[in-house]
Protein backbone atom coordinates (compact mmCIF):
# COMPACT_ATOMS: atom_id res chain seq x y z
CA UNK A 1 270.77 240.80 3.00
CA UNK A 2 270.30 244.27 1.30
CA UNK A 3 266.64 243.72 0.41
CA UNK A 4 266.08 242.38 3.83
CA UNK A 5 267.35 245.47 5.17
CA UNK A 6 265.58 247.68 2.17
CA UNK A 7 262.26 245.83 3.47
CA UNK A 8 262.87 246.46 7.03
CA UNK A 9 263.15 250.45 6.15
CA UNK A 10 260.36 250.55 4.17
CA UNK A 11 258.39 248.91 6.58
CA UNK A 12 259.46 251.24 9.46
CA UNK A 13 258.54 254.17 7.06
CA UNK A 14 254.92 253.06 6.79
CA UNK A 15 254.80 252.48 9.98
CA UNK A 16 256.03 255.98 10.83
CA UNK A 17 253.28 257.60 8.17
CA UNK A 18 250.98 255.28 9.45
CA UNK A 19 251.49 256.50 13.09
CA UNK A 20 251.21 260.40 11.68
CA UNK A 21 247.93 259.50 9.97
CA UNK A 22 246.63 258.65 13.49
CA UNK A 23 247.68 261.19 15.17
CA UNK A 24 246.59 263.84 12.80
CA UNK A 25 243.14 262.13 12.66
CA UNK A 26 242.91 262.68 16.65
CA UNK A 27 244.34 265.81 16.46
CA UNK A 28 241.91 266.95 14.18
CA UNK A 29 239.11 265.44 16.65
CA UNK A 30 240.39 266.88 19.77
CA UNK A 31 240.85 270.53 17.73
CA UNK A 32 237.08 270.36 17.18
CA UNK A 33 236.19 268.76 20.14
CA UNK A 34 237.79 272.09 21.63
CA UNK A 35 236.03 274.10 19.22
CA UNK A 36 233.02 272.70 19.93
CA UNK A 37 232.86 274.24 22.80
CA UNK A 38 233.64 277.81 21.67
CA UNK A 39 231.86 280.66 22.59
CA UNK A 40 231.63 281.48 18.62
CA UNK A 41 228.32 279.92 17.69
CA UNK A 42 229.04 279.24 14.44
CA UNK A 43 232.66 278.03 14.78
CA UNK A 44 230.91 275.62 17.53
CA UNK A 45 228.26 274.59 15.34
CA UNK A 46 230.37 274.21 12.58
CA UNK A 47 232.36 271.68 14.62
CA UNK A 48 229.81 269.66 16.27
CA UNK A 49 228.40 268.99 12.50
CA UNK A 50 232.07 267.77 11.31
CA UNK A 51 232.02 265.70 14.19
CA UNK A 52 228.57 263.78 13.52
CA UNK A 53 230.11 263.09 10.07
CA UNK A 54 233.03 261.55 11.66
CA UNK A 55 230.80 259.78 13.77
CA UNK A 56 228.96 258.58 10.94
CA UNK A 57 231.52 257.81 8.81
CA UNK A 58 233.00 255.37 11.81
CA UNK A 59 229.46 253.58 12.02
CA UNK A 60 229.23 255.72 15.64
CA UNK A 61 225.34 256.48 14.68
CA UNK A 62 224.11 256.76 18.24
CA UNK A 63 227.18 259.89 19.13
CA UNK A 64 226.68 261.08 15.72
CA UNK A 65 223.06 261.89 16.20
CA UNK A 66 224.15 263.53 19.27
CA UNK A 67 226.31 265.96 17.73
CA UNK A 68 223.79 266.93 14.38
CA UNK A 69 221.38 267.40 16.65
CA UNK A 70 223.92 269.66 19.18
CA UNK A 71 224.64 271.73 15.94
CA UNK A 72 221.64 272.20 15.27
CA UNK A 73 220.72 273.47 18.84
CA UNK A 74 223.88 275.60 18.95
CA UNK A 75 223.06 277.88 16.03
CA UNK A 76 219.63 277.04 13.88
CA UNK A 77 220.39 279.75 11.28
CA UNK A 78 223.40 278.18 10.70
CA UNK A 79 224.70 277.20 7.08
CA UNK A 80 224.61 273.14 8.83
CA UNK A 81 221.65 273.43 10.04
CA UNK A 82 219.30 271.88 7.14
CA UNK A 83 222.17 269.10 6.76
CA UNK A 84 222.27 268.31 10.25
CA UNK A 85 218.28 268.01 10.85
CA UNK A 86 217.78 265.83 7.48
CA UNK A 87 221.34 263.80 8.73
CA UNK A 88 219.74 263.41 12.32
CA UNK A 89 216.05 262.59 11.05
CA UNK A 90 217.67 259.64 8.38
CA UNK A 91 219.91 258.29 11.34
CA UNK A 92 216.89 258.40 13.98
CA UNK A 93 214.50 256.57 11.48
CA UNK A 94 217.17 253.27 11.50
CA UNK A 95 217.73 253.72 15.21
CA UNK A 96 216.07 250.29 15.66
CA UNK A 97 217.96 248.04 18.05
CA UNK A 98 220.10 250.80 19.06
CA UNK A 99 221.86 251.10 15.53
CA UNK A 100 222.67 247.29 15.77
CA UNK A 101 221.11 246.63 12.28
CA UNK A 102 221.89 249.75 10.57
CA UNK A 103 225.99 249.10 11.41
CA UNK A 104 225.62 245.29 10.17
CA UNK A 105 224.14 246.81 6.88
CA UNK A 106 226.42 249.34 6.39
CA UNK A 107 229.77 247.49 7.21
CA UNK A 108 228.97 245.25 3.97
CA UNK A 109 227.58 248.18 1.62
CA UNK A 110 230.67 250.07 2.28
CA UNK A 111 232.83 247.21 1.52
CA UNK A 112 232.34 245.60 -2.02
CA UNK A 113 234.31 242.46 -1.42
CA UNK A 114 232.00 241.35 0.70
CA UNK A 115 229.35 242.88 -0.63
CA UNK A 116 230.14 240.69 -3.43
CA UNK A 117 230.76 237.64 -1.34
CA UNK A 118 227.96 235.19 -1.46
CA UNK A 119 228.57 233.83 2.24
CA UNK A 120 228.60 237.34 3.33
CA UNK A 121 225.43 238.43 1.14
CA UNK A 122 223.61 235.31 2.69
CA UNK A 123 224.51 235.91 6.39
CA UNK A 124 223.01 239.21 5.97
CA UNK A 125 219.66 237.85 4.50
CA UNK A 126 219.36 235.53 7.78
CA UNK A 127 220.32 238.13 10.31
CA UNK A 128 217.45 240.61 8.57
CA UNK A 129 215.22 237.93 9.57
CA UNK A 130 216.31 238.49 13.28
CA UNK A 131 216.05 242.45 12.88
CA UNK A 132 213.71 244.14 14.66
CA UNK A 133 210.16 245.71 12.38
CA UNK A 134 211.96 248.66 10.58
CA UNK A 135 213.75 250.65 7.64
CA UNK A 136 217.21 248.69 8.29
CA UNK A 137 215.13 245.40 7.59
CA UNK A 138 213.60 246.46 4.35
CA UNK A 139 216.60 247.89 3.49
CA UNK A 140 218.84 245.10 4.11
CA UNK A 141 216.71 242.83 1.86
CA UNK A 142 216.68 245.16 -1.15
CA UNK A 143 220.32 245.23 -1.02
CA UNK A 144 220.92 241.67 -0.75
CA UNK A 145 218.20 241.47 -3.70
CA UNK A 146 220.36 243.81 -5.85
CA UNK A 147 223.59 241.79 -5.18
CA UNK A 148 221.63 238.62 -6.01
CA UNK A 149 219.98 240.77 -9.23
CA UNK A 150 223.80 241.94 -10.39
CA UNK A 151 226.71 240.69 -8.77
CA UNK A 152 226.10 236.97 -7.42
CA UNK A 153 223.34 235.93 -9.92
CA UNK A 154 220.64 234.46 -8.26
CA UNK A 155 217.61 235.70 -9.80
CA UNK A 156 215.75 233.02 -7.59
CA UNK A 157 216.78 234.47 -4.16
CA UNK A 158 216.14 237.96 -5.80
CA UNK A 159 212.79 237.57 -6.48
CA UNK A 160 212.14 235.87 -2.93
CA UNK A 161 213.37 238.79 -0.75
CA UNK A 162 211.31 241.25 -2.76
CA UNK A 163 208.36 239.26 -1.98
CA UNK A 164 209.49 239.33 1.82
CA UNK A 165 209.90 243.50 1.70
CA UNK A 166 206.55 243.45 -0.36
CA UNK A 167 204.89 241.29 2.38
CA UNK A 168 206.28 243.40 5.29
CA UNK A 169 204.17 245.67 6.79
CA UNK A 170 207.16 247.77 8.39
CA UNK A 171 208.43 248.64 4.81
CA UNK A 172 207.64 251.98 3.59
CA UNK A 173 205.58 252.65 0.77
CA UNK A 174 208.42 253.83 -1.76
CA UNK A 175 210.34 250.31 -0.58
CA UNK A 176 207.10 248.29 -1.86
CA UNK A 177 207.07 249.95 -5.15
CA UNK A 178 211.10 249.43 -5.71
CA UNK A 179 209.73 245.58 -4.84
CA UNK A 180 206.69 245.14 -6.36
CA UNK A 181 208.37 246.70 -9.55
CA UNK A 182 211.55 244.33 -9.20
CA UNK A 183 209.86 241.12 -9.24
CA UNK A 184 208.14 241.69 -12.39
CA UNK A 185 210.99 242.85 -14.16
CA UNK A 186 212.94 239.64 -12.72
CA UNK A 187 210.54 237.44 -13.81
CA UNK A 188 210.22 239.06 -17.50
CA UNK A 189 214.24 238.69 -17.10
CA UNK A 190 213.70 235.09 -16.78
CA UNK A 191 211.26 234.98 -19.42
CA UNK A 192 208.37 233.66 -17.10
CA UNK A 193 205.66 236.39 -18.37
CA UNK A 194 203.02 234.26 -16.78
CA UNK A 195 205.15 234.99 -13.21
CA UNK A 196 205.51 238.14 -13.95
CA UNK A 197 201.25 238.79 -14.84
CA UNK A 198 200.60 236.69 -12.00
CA UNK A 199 202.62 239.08 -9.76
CA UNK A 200 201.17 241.88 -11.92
CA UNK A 201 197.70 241.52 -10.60
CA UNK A 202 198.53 240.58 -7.32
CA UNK A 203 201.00 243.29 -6.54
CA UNK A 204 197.82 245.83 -8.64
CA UNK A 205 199.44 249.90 -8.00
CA UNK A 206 202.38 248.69 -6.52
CA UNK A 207 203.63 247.64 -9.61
CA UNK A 208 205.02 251.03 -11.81
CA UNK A 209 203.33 251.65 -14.92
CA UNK A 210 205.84 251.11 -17.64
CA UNK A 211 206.28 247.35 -15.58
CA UNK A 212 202.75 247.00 -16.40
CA UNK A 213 202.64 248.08 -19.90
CA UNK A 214 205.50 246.05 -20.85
CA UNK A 215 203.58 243.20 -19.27
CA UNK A 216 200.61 244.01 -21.19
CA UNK A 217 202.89 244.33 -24.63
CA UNK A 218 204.01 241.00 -24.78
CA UNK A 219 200.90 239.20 -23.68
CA UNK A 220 199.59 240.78 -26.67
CA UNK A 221 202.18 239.73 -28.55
CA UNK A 222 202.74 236.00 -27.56
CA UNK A 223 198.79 235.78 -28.42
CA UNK A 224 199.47 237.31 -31.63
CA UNK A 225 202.26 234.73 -32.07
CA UNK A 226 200.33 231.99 -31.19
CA UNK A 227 197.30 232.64 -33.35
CA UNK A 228 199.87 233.36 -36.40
CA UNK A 229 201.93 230.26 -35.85
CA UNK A 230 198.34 228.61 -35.85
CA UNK A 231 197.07 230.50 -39.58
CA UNK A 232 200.23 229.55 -41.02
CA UNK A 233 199.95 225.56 -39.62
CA UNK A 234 195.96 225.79 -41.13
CA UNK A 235 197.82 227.90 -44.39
CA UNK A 236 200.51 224.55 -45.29
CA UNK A 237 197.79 221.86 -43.76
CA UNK A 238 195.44 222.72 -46.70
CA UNK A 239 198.16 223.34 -49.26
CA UNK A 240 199.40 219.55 -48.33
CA UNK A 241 196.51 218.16 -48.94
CA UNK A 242 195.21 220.09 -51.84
CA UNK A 243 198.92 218.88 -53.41
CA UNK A 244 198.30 214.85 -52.55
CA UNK A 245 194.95 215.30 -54.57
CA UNK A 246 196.23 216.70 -57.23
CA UNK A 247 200.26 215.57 -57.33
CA UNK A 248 202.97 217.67 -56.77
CA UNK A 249 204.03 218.98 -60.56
CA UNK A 250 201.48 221.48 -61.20
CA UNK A 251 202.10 222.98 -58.26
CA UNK A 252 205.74 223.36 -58.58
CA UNK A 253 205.24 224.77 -62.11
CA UNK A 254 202.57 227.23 -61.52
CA UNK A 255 205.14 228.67 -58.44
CA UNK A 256 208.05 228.65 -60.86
CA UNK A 257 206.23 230.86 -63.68
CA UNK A 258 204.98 233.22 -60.96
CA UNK A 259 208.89 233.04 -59.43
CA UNK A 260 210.18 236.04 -61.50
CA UNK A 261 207.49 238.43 -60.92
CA UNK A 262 207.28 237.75 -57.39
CA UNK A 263 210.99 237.80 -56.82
CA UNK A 264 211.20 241.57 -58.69
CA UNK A 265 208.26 242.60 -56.30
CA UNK A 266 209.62 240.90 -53.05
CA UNK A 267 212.85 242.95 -54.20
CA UNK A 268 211.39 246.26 -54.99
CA UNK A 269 209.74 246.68 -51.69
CA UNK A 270 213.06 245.10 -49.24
CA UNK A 271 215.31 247.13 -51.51
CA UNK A 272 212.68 250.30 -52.06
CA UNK A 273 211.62 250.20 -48.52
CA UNK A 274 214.89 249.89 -46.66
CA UNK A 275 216.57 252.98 -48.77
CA UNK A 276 213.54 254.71 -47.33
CA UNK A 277 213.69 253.88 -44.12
CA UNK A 278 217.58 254.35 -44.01
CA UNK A 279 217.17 257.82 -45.12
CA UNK A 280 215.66 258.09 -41.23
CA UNK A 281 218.51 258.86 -38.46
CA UNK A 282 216.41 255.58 -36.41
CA UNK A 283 214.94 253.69 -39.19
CA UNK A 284 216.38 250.11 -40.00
CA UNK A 285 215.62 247.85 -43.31
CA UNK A 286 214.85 245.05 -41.26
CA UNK A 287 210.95 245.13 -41.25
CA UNK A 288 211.26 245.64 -45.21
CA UNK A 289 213.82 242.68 -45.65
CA UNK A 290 211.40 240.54 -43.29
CA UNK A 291 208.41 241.82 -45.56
CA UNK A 292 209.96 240.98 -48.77
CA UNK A 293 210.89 237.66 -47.56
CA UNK A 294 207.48 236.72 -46.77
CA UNK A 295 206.18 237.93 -50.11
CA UNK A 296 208.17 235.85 -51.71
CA UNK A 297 207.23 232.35 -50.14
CA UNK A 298 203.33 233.52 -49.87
CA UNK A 299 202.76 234.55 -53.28
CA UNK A 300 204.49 230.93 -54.40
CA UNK A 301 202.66 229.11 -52.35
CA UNK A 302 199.52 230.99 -53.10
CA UNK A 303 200.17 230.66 -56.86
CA UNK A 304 200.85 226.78 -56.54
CA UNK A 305 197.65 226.04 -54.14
CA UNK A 306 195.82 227.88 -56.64
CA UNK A 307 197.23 225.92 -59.87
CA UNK A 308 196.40 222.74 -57.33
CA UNK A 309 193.12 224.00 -55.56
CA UNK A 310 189.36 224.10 -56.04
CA UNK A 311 188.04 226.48 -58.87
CA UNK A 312 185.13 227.40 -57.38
CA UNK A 313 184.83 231.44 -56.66
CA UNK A 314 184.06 230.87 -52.82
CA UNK A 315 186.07 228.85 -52.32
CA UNK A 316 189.02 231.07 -54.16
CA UNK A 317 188.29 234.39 -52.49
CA UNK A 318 188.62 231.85 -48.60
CA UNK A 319 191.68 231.08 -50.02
CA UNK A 320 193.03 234.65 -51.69
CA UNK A 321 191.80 235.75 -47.71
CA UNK A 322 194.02 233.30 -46.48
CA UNK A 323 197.19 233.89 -47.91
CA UNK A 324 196.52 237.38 -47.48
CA UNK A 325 196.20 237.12 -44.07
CA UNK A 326 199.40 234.76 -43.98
CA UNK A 327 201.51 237.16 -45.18
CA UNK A 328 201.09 239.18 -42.08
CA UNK A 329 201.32 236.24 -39.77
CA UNK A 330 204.94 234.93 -41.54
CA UNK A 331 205.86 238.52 -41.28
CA UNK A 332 204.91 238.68 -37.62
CA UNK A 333 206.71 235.69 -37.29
CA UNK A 334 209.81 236.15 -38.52
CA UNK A 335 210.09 239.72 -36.93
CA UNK A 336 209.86 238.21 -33.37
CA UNK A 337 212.83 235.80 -34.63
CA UNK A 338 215.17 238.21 -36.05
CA UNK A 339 214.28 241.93 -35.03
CA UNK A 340 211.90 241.80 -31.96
CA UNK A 341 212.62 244.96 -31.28
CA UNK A 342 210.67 246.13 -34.10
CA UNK A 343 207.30 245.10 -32.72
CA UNK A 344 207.82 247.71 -30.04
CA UNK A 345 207.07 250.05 -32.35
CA UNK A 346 203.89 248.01 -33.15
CA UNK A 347 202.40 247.71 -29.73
CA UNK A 348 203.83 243.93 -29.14
């Protein structure tokens, strides 16, 4: 019975602060309603600009208009002046179906539940459809593109609205940029580069330049790749077969005499190289570790295909050229695997 009656009082006291909230609020309103009207210019100003932000800030776009625009009228030198014009041009630019759109938009950005609702984000995407040519259109698909992008997931839908704003001859140019630029970064997000050059050379200047470039970087380097994964299929193809000819054992002893010196050398320039490159505030051991690695299993196989291979100078210089130009496809390799981030550096 005593928390019943507890409850009870606390729920009269909110009720009561509740009730003084209110009234204040329309207090406050009606005391610059009156001053509104005061001879004072500025004072009257003044007011009429607090009350287009209360407008606003109720979603009233239409009365608050009205009142930036009476401030504005009321004293142009005025310290509100600049606001009010830029808050009057903004609201007069998403005016389309008499503020309809802009308060549908606006009563799910201002609320992040369901701004993170799917349902909600989806009901939105269907009634821009119905919107009237405008801003509040555009902008209503770029928001439900971000909230697919972050919050819900759907990289999918993303992509689909910024074709839409893209595509929309309403939509300003600074709105096709944000789009053009956003579906090629989805895309690379997916990993689809072919999307995202596709849309690269449809969307042309649209697109921003560091979109492009990165574009450009990895096609670059998934034809280096390619060609490298192809050298080093060639490199083992005729190392197989020069081994069936002539049997596996002097192979595996010519790579096992080399073995010391090429392990000391492999370790001199991981362990040499990545002291250096630590003594850098950005520099990493990683390309040096990579390198080393690949010296090791080049110069073995190179050493065994020799003991294994023709002895005939040309063809021994096509073959020194070969596992030369191995070493820097394993490398490349193995860098995309473990530290891609180091090809950046490269130009890939």
């Amino acid at each position: 019975m005593r928390r019943f009656l507890w409850a009870v009082v606390a729920a009269l006291a909110t009720f009561g602060s509740m009730r003084r909230v209110l009234a204040e609020g329309e207090n406050s309103r009606d005391a610059l309603e009156h001053q509104a009207s005061s001879s004072d210019d500025d004072e009257a100003a003044r007011a009429l600009y607090a009350l287009g932000e209360m407008d606003e800030e109720a979603m009233r776009f239409g009365e608050a208009v009205a009142h930036y625009d009476a401030s504005l009228a009321r004293l142009p030198s005025s310290r509100y002046a600049q606001s009010a014009a830029a808050r009057s041009s903004t609201l007069k630019a998403h005016s389309e179906g008499d503020y309809g759109p802009l308060t549908r938009v606006e009563a799910v950005r201002r609320d992040p539940q369901l701004a993170s609702s799917p349902e909600v984000v989806l009901a939105l995407v269907e009634a821009a459809s119905t919107f009237p040519p405008g801003r509040v259109r555009t902008e209503a698909r770029l928001f439900a593109a971000e909230a697919y992008r972050g919050r819900l997931h759907r990289p999918r839908e993303q992509v689909a609205l910024l074709w839409q704003v893209v595509q929309d001859p309403y939509a300003g140019i600074g709105e096709t940029r944000e789009a053009a630029t956003g579906i090629v970064v989805a895309e690379l997000a997916q990993g689809d580069l072919d999307a995202a050059e596709r849309a690269r050379i449809d969307l042309g200047s649209k697109v921003d330049e560091t979109s492009s470039s990165t574009v450009a970087r990895l096609l670059k380097r998934r034809t280096a790749i390619t060609l490298a994964k192809r050298e080093i299929q060639g490199l083992l193809l005729l190392f197989a077969l020069a081994v069936a000819r002539r049997g596996p054992r002097p192979a595996v002893r010519a790579a096992l005499r080399v073995l010391p010196v090429s392990a000391t050398f492999a370790l001199f320039v991981g362990a040499g190289g990545g002291l250096l490159a630590n003594g850098y505030e950005a520099g990493t051991a990683a390309p040096f570790v990579v390198l080393a690695s690949s010296i090791l299993v080049v110069v073995s196989i190179a050493r065994a295909w020799g003991a294994v291979g023709s002895r005939r100078a040309p063809i021994r210089v096509l073959r020194a050229v070969l596992c030369a130009s191995s070493l820097c496809s394993l490398t490349l390799l193995l860098l995309d695997r473990l530290t891609p981030e180091v090809l950046e550096g490269l130009g890939l």
